[in-house]
Protein backbone atom coordinates (compact mmCIF):
# COMPACT_ATOMS: atom_id res chain seq x y z
CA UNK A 1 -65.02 56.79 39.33
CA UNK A 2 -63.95 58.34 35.66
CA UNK A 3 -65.89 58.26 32.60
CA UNK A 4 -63.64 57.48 28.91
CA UNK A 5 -64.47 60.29 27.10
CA UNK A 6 -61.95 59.41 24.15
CA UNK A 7 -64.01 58.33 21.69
CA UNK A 8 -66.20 61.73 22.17
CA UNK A 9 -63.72 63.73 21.75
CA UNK A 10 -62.51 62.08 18.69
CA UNK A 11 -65.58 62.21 17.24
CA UNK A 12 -66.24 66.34 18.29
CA UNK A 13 -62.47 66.49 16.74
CA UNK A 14 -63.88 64.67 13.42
CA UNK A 15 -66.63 66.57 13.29
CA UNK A 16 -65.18 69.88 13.43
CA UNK A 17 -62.70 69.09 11.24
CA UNK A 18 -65.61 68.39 9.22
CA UNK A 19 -67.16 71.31 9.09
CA UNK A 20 -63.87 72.87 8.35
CA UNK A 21 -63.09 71.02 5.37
CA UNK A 22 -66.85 71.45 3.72
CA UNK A 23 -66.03 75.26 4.56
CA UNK A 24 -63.11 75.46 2.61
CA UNK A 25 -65.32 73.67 0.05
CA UNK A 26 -67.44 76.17 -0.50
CA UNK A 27 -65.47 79.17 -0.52
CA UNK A 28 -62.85 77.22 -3.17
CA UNK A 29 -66.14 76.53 -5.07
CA UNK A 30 -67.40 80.66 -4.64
CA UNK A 31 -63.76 81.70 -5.52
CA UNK A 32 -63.76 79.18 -8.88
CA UNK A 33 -66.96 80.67 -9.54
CA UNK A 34 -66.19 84.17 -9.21
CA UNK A 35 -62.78 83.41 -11.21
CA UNK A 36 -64.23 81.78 -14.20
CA UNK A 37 -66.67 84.73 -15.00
CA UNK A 38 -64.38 87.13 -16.16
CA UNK A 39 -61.91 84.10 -17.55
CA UNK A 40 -65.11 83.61 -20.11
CA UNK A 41 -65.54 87.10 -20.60
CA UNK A 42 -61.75 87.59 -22.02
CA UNK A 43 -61.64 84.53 -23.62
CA UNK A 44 -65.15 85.65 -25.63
CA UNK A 45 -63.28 88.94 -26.50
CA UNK A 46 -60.08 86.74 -27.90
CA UNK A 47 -61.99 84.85 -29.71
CA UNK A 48 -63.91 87.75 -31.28
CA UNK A 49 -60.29 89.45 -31.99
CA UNK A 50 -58.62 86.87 -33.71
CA UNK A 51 -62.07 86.44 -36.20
CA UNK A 52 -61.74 90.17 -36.65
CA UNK A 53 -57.95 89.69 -37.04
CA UNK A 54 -58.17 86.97 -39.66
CA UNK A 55 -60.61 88.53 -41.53
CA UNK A 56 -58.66 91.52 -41.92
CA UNK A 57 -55.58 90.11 -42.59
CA UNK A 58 -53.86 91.19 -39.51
CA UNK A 59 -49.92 90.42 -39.66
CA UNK A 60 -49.09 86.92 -38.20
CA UNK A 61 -47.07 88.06 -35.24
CA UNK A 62 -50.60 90.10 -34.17
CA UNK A 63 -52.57 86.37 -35.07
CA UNK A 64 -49.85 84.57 -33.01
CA UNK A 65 -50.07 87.48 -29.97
CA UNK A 66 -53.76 86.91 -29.39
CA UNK A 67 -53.61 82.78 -29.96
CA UNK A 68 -51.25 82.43 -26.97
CA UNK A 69 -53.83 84.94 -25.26
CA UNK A 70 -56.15 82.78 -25.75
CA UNK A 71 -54.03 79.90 -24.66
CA UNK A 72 -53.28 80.92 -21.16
CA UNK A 73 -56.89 81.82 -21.03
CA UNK A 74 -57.70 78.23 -21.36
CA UNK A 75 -54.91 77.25 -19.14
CA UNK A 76 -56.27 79.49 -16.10
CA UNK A 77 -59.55 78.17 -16.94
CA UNK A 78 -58.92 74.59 -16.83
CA UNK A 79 -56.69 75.41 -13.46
CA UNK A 80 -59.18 76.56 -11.74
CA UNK A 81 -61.84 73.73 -12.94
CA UNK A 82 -59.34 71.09 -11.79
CA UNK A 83 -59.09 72.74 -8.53
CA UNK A 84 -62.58 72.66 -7.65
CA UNK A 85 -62.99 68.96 -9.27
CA UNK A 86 -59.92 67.51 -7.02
């Protein structure tokens, strides 16, 4: 006399796959978090350069230097929001 236990261990194999996946989840979401603090940071200190460039009339290569700063900044940034999103 056996007893099909298929469909239980299917559904032990979903769940812990499960569990898995919503742990991932949250560290990708902790890691994104921890990321995007200092991204903000920097970018808040480019942004304050290039003001204090323009205003002093800084030499374009120096304006140009700190814009593509700035740039990747943003690029990082909206890496690691799409990466938490998807």
């Amino acid at each position: 006399v056996g007893h099909d236990v298929t469909e239980e261990t299917r559904l032990a194999e979903r769940t812990h796959r499960a569990e898995r996946l919503a742990a991932v989840g949250l560290l990708a979401a902790g890691l994104a978090h921890e990321i995007r603090n200092p991204l903000n940071g920097a970018g808040l200190h480019v942004t304050f350069l290039e003001r204090s460039l323009r205003k002093a009339s800084a030499a374009p290569d120096l304006l140009d230097a700190v814009h593509t700063v700035a740039v990747e900044l943003q690029r990082l940034s909206d890496l690691v929001q799409a990466a938490v999103v998807d």
